[in-house]
C-alpha atoms as a PDB file:
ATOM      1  CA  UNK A   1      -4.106   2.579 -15.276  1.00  0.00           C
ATOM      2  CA  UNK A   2      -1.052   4.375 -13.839  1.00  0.00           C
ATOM      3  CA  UNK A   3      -1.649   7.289 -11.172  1.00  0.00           C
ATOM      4  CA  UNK A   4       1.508   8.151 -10.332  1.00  0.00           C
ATOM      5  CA  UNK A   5       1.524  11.404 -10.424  1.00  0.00           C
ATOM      6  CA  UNK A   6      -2.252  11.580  -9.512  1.00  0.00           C
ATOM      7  CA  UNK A   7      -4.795  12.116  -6.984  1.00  0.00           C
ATOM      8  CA  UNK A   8      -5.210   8.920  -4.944  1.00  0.00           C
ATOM      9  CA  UNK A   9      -9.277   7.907  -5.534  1.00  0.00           C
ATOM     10  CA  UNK A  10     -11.848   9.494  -3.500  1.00  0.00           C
ATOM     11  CA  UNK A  11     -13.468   7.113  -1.717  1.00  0.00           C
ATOM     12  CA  UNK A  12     -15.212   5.637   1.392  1.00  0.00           C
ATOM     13  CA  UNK A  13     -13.821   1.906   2.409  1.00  0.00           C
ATOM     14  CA  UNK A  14     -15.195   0.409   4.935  1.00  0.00           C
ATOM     15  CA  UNK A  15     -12.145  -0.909   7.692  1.00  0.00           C
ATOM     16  CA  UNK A  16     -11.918  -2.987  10.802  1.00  0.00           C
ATOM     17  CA  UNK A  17      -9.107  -2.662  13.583  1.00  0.00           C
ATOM     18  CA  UNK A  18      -7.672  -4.899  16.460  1.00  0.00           C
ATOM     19  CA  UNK A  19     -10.250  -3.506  19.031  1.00  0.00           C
ATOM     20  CA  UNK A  20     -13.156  -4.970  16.367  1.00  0.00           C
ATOM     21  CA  UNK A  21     -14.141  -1.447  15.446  1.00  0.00           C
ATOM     22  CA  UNK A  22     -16.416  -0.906  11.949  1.00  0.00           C
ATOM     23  CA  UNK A  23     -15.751   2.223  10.387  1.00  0.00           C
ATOM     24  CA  UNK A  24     -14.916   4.096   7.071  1.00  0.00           C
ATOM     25  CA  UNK A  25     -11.554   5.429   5.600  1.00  0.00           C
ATOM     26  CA  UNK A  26     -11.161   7.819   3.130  1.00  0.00           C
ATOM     27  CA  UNK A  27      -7.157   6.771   2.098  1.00  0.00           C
ATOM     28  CA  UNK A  28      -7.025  10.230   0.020  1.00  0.00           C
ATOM     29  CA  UNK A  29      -8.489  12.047   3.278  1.00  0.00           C
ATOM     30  CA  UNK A  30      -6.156  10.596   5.743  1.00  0.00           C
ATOM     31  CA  UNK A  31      -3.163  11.899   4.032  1.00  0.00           C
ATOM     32  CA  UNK A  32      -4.314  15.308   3.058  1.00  0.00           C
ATOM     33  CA  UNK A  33      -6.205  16.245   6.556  1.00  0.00           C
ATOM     34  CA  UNK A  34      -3.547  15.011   8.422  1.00  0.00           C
ATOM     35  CA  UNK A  35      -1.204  15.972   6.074  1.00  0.00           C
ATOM     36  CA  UNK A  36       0.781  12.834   6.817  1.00  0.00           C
ATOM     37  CA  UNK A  37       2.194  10.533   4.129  1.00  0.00           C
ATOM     38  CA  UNK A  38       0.562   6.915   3.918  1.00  0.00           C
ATOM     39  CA  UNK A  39       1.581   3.549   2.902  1.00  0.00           C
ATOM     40  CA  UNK A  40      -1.250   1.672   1.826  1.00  0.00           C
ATOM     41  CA  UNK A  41      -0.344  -1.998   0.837  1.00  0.00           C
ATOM     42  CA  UNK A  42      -3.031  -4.703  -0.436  1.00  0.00           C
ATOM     43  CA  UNK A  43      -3.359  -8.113  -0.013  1.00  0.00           C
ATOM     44  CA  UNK A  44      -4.632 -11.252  -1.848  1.00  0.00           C
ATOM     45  CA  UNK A  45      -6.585 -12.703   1.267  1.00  0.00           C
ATOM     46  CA  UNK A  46      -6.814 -13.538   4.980  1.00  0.00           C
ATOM     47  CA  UNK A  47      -5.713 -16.809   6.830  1.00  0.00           C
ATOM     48  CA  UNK A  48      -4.071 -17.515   3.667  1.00  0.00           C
ATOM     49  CA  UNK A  49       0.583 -17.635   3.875  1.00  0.00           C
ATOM     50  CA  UNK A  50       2.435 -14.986   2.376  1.00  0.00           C
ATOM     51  CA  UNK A  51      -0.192 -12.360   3.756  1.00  0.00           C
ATOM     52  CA  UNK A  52       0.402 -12.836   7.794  1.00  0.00           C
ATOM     53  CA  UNK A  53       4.296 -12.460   7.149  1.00  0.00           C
ATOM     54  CA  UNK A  54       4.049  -9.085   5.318  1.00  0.00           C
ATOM     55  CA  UNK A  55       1.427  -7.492   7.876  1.00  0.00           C
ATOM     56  CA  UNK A  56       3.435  -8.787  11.144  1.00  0.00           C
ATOM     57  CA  UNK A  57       6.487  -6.915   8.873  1.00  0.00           C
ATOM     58  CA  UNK A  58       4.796  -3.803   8.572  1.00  0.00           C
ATOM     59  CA  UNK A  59       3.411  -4.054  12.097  1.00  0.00           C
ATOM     60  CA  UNK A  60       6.951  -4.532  13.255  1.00  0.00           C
ATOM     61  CA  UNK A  61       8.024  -1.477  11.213  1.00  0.00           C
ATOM     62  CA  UNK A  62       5.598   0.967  12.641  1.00  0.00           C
ATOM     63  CA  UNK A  63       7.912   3.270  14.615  1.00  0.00           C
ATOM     64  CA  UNK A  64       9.584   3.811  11.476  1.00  0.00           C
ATOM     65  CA  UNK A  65       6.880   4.799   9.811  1.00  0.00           C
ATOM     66  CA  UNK A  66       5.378   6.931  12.333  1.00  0.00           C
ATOM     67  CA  UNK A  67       9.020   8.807  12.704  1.00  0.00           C
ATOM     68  CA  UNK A  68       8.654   9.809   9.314  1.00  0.00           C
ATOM     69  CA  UNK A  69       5.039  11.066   9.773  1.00  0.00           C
ATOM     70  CA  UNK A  70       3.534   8.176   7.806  1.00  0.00           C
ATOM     71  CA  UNK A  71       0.512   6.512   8.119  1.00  0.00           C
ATOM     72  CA  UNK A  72       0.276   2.553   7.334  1.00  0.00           C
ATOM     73  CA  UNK A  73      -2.923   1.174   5.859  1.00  0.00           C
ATOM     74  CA  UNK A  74      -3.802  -2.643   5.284  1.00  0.00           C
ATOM     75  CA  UNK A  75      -6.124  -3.767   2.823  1.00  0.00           C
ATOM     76  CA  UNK A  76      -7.980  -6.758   1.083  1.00  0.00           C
ATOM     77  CA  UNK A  77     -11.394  -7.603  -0.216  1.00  0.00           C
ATOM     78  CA  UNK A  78     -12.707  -9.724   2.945  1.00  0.00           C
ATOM     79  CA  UNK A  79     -15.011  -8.685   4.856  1.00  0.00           C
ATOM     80  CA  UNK A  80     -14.694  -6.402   8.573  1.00  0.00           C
ATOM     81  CA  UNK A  81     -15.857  -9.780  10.430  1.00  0.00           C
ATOM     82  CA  UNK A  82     -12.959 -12.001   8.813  1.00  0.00           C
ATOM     83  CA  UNK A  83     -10.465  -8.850   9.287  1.00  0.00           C
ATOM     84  CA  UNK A  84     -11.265  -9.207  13.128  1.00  0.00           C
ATOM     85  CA  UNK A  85     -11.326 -12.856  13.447  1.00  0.00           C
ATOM     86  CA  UNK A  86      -7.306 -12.901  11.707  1.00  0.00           C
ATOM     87  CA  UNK A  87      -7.072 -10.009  13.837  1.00  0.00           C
ATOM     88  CA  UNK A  88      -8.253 -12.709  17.356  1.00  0.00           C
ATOM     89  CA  UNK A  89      -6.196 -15.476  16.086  1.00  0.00           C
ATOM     90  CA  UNK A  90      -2.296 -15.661  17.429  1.00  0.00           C
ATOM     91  CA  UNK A  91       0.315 -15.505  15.434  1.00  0.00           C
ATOM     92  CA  UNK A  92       1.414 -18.906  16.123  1.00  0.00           C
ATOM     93  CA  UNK A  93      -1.852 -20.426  14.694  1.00  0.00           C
ATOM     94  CA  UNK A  94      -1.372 -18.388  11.160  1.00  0.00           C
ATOM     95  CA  UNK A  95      -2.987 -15.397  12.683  1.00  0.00           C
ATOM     96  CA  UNK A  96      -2.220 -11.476  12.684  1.00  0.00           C
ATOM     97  CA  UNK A  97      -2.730 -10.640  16.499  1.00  0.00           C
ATOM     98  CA  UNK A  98      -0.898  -7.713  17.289  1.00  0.00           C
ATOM     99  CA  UNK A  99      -1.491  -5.473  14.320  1.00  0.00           C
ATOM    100  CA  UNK A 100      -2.588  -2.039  15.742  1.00  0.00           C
ATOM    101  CA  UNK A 101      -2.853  -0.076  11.891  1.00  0.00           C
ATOM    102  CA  UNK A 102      -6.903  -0.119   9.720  1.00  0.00           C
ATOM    103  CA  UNK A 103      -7.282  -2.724   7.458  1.00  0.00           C
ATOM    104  CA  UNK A 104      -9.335  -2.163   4.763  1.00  0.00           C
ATOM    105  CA  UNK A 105     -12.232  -4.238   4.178  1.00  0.00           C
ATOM    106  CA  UNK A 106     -13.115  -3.686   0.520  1.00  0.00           C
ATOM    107  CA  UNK A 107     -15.219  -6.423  -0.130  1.00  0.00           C
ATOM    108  CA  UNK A 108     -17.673  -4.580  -2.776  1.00  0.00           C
ATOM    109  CA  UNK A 109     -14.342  -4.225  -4.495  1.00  0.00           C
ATOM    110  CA  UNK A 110     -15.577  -0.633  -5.206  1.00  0.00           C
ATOM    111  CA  UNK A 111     -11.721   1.009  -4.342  1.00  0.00           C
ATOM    112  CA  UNK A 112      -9.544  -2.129  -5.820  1.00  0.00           C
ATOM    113  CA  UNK A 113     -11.821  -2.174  -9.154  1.00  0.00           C
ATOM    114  CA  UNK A 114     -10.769   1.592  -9.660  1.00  0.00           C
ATOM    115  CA  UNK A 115      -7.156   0.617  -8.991  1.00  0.00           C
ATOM    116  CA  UNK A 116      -6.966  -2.134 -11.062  1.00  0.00           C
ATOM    117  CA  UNK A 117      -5.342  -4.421  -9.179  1.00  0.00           C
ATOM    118  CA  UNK A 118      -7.806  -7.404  -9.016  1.00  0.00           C
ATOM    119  CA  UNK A 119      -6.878 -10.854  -9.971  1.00  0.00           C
ATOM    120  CA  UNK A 120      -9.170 -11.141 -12.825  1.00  0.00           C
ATOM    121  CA  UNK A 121      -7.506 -13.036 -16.565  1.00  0.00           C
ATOM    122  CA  UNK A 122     -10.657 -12.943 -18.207  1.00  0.00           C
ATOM    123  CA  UNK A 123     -14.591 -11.788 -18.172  1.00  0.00           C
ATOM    124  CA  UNK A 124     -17.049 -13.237 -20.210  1.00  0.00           C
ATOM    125  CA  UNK A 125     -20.559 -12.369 -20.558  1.00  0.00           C
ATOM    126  CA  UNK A 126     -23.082 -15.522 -20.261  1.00  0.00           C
ATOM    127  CA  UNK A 127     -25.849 -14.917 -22.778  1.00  0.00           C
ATOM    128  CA  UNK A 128     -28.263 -17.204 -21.329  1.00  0.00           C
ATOM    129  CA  UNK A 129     -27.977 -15.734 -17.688  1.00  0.00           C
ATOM    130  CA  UNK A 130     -27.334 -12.577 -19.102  1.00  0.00           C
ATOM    131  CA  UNK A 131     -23.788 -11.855 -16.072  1.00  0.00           C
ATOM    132  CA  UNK A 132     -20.542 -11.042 -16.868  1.00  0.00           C
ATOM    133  CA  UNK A 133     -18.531 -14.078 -15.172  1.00  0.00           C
ATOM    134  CA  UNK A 134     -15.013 -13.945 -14.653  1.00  0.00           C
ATOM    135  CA  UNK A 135     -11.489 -15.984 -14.703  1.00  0.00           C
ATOM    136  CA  UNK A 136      -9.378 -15.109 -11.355  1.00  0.00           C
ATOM    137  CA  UNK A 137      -9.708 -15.026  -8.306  1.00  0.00           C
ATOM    138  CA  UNK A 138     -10.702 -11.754  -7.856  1.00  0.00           C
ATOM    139  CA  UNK A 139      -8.644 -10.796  -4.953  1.00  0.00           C
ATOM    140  CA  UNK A 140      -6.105  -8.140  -4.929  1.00  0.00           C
ATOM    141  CA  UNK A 141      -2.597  -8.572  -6.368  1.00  0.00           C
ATOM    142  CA  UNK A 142       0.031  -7.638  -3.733  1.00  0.00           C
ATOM    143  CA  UNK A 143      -0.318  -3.669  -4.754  1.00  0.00           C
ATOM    144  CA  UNK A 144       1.440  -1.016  -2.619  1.00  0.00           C
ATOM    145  CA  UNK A 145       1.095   2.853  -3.081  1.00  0.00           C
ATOM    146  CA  UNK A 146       2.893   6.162  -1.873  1.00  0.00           C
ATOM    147  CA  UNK A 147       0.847   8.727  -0.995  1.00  0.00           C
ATOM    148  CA  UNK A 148       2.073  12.181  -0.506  1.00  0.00           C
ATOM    149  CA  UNK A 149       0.141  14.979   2.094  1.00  0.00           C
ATOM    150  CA  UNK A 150      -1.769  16.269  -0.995  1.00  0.00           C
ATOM    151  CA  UNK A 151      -3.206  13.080  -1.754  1.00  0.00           C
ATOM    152  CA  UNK A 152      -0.505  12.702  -4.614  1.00  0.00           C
ATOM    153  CA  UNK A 153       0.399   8.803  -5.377  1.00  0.00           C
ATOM    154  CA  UNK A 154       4.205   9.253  -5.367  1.00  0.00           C
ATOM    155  CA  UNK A 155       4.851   5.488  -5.460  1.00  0.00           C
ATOM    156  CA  UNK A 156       2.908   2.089  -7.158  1.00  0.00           C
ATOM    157  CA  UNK A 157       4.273  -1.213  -7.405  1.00  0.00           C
ATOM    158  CA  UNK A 158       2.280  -4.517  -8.146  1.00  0.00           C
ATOM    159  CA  UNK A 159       3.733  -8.047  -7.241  1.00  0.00           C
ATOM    160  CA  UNK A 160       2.393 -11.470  -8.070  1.00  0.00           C
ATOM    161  CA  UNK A 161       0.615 -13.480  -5.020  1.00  0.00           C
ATOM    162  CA  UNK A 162       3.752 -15.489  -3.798  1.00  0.00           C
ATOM    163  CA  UNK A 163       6.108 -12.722  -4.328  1.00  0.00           C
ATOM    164  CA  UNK A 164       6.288 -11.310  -0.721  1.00  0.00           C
ATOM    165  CA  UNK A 165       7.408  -7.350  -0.148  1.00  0.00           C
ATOM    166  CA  UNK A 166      10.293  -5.727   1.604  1.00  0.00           C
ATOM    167  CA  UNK A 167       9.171  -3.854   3.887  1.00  0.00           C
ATOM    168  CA  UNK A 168      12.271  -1.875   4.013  1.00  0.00           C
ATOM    169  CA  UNK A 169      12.264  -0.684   0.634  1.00  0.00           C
ATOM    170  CA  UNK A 170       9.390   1.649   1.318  1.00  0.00           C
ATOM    171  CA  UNK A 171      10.907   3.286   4.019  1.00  0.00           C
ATOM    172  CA  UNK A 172      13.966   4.001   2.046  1.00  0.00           C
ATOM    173  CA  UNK A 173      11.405   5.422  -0.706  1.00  0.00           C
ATOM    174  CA  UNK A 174       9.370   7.568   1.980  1.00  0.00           C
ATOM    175  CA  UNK A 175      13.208   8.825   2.911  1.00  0.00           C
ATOM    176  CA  UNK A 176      13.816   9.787  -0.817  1.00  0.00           C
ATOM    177  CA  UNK A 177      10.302  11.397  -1.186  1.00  0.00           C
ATOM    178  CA  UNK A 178      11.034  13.361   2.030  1.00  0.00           C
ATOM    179  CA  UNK A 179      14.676  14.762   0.954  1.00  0.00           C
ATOM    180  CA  UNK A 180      13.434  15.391  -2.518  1.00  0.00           C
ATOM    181  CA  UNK A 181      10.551  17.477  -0.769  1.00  0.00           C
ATOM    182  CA  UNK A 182      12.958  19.132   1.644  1.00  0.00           C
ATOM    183  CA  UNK A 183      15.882  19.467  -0.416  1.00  0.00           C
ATOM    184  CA  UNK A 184      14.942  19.895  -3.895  1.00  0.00           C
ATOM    185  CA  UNK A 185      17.424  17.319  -4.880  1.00  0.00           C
ATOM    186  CA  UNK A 186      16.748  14.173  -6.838  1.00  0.00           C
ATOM    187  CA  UNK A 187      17.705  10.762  -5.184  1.00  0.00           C
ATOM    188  CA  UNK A 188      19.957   8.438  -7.616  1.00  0.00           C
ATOM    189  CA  UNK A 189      19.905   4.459  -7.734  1.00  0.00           C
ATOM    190  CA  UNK A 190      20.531   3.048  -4.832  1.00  0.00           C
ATOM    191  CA  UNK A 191      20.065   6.169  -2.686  1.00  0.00           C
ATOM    192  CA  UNK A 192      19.803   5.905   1.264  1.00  0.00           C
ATOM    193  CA  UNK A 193      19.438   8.626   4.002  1.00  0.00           C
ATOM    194  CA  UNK A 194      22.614  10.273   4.654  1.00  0.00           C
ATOM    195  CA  UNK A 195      24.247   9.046   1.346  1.00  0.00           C
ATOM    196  CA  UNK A 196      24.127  11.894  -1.583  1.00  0.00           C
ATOM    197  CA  UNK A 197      21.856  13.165  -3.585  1.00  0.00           C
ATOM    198  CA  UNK A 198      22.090  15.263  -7.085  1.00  0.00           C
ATOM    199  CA  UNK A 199      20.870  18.462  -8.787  1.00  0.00           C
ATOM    200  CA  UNK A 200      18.019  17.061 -11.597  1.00  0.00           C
ATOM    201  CA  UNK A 201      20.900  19.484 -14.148  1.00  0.00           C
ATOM    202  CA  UNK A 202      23.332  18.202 -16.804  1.00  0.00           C
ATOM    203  CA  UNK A 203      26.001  19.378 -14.002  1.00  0.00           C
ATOM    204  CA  UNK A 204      24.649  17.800 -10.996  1.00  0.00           C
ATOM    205  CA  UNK A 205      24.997  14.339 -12.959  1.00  0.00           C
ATOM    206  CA  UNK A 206      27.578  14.739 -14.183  1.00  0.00           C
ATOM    207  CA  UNK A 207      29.265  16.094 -10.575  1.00  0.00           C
ATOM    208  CA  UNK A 208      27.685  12.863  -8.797  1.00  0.00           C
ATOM    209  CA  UNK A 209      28.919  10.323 -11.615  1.00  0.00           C
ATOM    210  CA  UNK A 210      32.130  11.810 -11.239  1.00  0.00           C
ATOM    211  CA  UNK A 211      32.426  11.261  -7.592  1.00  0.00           C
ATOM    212  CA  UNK A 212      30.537   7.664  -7.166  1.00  0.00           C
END
């Protein structure tokens, strides 16, 4: 299921931070009472190899993010205690020391089931146990959203597990959301801050097409 265009799902997670903190975050909350956007970005699992690289990225990217009045969630389905021990360990040993932003530690699977974005190829129900057993991992696909300061998902994208992110490409998204919501201009391929934008008209494309 798609929610672009929606309401980002209403629900408690509970999260960990570096100080080894337990508490809940309401995703959908954070952006509409702060009225902040937020970049929330899922991943498959802790101590694992893609995963360190892409939060030490983001973590590295803060400032950006908080010039542009963005907040920057992590997320996975371990637990608070295994967020906090990646959180102790150095980054020379594999480890994520250093990140400052929530993670998300959805590890009833409550807010990724809703989403979607599990890692699950198959279910089948076992008559003599009467469970549904599944094929996957089920762990979280690399899954990032957009969320705007009404709790609108402006932004979804889903990679595979070894298909790291660019980190980069989300700020130059939250730069298009903001001029679009500023400007009332729609951003063409390609577009970057200070580079033009178009009127969503027959003339306006055909005006920018003329001159690029």
């Amino acid at each position: 299921m798609a929610f672009v265009g929606k309401k980002f799902p209403d629900l408690n997670v509970d999260a960990m931070n570096e100080m080894g903190d337990t508490f809940k975050v309401n995703v959908l909350e954070e952006a509409v009472n702060n009225k902040k956007k937020v970049v929330l970005f899922w991943y498959p699992k802790d101590f694992t190899f893609v995963c360190p690289t892409e939060l030490h990225a983001f973590q590295a990217a803060m400032k950006e993010f908080e010039k542009r009045n963005t907040i920057v969630i992590g997320a996975s389905c371990d637990t608070p205690e295994v967020h906090f021990a990646w959180l102790s360990t150095a980054k020379d040993n594999g480890g994520i020391e250093g990140v400052t932003y929530p993670i998300l530690a959805d590890s009833n699977r409550n807010l990724s089931s809703v989403l979607g974005i599990l890692d699950i190829t198959n279910e089948i129900f076992d008559e003599e146990t009467g469970t549904v057993q599944v094929e996957g991992d089920n762990v979280t696909y690399r899954a990032t959203y957009i969320i705007d300061e009404d709790g609108i998902v402006q932004h979804e994208s889903i990679n595979n597990m070894p298909l790291g992110r660019n980190v980069g490409e989300y700020i130059r998204l939250i730069d298009a959301l903001t001029h679009v919501q500023e400007k009332g201009e729609v951003c063409p391929a390609n577009w970057e801050e200070g580079k033009d934008a178009m009127q969503a008209n027959a003339k306006g494309t055909a005006a920018y097409l003329a001159s690029h």
